[in-house]
N, C-alpha and C. Protein backbone atom coordinates (compact mmCIF):
# COMPACT_ATOMS: atom_id res chain seq x y z
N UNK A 1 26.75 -7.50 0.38
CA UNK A 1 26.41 -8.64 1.19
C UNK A 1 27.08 -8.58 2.56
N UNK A 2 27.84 -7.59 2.72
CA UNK A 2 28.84 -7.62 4.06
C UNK A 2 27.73 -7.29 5.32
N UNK A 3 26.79 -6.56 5.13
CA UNK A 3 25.47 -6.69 5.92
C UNK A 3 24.52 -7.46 6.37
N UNK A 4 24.35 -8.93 5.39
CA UNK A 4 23.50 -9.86 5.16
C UNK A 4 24.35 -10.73 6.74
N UNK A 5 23.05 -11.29 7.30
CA UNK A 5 23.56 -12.40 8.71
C UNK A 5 23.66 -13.22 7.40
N UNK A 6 24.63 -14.60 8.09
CA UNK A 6 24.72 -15.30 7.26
C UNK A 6 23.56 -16.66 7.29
N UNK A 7 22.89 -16.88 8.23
CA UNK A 7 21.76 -17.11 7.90
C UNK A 7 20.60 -16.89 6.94
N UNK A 8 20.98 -15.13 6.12
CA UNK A 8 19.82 -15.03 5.38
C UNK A 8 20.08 -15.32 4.12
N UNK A 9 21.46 -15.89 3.77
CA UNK A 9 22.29 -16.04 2.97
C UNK A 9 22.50 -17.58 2.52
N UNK A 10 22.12 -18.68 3.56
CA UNK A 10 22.61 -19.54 3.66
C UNK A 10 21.32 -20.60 4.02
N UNK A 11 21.16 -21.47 2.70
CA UNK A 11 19.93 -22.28 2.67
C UNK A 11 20.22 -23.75 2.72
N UNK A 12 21.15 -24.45 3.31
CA UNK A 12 21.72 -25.50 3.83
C UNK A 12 22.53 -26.00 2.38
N UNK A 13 22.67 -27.19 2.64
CA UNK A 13 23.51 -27.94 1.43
C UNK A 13 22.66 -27.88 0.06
N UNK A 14 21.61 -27.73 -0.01
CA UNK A 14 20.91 -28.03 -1.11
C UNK A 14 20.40 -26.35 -1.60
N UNK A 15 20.38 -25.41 -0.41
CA UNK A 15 19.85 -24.58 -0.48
C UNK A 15 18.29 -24.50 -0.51
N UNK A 16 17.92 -25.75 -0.05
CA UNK A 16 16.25 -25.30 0.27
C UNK A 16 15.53 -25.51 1.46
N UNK A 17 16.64 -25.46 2.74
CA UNK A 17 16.11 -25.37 4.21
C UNK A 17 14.76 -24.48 4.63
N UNK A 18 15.35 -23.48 3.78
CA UNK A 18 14.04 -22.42 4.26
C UNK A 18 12.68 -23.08 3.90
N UNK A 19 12.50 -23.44 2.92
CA UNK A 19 11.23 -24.29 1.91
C UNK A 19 11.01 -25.12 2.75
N UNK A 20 11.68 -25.86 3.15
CA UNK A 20 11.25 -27.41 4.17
C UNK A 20 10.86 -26.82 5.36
N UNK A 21 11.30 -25.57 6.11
CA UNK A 21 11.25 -25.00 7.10
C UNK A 21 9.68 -24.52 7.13
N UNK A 22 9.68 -23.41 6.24
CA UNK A 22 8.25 -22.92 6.21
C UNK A 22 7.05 -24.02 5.90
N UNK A 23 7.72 -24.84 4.50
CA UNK A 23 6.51 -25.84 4.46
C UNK A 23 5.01 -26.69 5.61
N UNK A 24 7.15 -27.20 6.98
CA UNK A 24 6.60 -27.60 8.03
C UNK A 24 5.50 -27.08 8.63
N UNK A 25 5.55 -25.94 9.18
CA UNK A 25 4.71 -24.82 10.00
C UNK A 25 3.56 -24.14 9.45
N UNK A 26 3.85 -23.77 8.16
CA UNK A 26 2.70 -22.36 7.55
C UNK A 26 1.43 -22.78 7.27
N UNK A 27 1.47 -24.07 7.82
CA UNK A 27 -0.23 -24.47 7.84
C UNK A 27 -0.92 -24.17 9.17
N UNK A 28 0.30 -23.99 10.26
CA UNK A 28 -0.66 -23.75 11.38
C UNK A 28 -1.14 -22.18 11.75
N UNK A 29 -0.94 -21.63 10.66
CA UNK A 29 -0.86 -20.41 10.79
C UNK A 29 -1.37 -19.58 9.35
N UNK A 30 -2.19 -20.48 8.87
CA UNK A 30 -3.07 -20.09 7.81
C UNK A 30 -4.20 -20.80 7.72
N UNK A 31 -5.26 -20.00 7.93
CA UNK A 31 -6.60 -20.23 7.95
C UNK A 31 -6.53 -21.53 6.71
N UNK A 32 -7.59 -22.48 6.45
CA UNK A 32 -7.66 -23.78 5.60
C UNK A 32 -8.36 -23.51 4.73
N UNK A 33 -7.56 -23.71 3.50
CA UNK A 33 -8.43 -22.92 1.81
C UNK A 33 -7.00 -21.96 1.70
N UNK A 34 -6.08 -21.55 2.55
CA UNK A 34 -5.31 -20.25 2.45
C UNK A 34 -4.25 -20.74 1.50
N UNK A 35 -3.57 -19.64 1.11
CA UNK A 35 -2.25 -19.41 0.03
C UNK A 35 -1.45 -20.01 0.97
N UNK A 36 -0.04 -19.97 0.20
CA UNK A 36 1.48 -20.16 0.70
C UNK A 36 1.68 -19.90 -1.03
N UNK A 37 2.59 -18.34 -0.46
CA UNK A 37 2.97 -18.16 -2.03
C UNK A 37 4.98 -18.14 -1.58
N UNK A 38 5.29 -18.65 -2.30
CA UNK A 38 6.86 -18.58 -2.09
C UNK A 38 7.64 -18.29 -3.46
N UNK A 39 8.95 -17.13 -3.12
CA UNK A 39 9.22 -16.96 -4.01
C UNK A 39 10.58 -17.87 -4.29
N UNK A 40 11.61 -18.06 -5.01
CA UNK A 40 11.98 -19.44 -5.76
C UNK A 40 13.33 -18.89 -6.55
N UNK A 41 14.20 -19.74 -6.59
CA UNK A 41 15.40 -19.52 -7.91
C UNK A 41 14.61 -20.07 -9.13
N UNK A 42 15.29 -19.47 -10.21
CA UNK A 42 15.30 -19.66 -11.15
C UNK A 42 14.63 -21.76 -11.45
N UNK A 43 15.77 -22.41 -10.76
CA UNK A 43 16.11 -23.55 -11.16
C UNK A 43 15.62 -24.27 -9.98
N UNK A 44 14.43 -24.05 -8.92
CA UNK A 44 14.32 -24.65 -7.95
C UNK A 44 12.87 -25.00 -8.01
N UNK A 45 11.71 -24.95 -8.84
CA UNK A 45 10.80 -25.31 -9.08
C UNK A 45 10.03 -26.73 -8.66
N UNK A 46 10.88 -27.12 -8.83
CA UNK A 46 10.22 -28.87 -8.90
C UNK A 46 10.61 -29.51 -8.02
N UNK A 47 12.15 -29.03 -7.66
CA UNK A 47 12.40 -29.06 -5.50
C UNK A 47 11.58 -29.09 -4.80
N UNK A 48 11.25 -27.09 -4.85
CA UNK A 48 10.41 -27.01 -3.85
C UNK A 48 9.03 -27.68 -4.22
N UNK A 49 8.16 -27.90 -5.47
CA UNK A 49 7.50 -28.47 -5.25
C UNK A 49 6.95 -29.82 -4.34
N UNK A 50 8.06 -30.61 -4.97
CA UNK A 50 8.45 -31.93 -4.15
C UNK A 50 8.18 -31.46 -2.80
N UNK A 51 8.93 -30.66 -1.87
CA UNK A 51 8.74 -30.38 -0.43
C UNK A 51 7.43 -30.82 -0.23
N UNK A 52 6.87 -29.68 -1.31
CA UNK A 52 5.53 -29.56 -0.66
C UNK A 52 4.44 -30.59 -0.80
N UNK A 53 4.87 -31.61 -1.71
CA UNK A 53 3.99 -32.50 -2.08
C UNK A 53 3.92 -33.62 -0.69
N UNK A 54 5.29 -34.02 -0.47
CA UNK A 54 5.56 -34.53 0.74
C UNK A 54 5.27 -34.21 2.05
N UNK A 55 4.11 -32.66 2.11
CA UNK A 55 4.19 -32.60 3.38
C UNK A 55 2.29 -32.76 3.32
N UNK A 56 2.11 -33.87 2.31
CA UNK A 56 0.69 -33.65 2.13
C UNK A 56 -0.54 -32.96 2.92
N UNK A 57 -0.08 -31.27 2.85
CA UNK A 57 -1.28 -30.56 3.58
C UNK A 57 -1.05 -29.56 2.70
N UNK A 58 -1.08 -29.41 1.61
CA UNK A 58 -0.80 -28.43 0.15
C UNK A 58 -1.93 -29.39 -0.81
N UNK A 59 -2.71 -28.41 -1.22
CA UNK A 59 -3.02 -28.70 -2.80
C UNK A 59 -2.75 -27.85 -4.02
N UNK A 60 -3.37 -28.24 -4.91
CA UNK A 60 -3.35 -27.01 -6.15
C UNK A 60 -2.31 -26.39 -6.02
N UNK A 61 -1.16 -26.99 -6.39
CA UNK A 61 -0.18 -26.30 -6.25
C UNK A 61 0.64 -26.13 -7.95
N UNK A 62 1.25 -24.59 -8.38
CA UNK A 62 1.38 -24.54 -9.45
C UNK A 62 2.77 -23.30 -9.54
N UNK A 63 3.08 -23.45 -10.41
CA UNK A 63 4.20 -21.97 -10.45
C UNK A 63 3.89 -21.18 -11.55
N UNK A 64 4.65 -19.27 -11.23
CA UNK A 64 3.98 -18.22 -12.24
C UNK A 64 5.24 -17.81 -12.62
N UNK A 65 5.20 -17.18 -13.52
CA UNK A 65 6.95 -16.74 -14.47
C UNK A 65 6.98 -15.33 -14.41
N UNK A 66 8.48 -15.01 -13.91
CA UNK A 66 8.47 -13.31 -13.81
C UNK A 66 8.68 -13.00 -15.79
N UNK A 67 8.99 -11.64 -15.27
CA UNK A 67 8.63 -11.33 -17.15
C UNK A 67 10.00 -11.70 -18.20
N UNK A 68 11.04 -12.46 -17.37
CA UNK A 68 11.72 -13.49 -18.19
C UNK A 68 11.65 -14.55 -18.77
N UNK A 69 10.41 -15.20 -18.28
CA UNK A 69 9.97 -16.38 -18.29
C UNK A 69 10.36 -17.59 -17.94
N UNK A 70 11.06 -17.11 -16.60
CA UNK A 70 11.69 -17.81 -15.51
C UNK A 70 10.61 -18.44 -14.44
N UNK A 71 10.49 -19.67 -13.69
CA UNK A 71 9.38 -19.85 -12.67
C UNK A 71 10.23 -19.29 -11.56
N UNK A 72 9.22 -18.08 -11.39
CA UNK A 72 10.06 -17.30 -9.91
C UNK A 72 9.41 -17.47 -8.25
N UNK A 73 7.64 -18.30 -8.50
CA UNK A 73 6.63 -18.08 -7.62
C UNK A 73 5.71 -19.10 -7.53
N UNK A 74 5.80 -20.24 -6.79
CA UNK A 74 5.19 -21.34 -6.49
C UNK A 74 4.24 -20.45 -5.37
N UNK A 75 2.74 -21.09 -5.54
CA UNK A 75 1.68 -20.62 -4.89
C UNK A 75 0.75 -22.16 -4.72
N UNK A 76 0.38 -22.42 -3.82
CA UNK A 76 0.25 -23.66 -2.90
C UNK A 76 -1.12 -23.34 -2.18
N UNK A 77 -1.88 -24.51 -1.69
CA UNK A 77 -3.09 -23.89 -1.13
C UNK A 77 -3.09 -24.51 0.18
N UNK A 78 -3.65 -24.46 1.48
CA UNK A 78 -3.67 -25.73 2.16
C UNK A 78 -4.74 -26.43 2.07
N UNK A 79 -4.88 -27.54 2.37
CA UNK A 79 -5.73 -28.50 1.56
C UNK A 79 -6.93 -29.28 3.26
């Protein structure tokens, strides 16, 4: 990690700046009908969902499990 800026390291107090960050923006910059696939901790599922529910320009939004059967990948549509 002695390489990592600490920005890429560092996701505010809650650790989900980046999520609120991208949420804001990645609609203006995806065609309408498009993905937003984000990948996720273990234990942050229903966080980031929340973000995204709140920024009502997401639909169909759902999460997929890596082969632990962990939710690793919230995938979001814009609406």
């Amino acid at each position: 990690m002695q390489n990592e800026p600490k920005i890429a390291l560092d996701g505010g107090k809650d650790g989900l700046d980046f999520y609120r960050k991208i949420s804001e923006t990645a609609y203006k910059f995806l065609n309408r009908q498009g993905y937003l696939c984000l990948e996720i901790g273990y234990n942050q599922k229903i966080s980031v969902q929340k973000i995204l529910e709140n920024q009502k320009r997401y639909v169909n939004t759902y999460s997929k499990k890596d082969l632990c059967e962990n939710d690793r990948i919230i995938v979001t549509q814009i609406g």
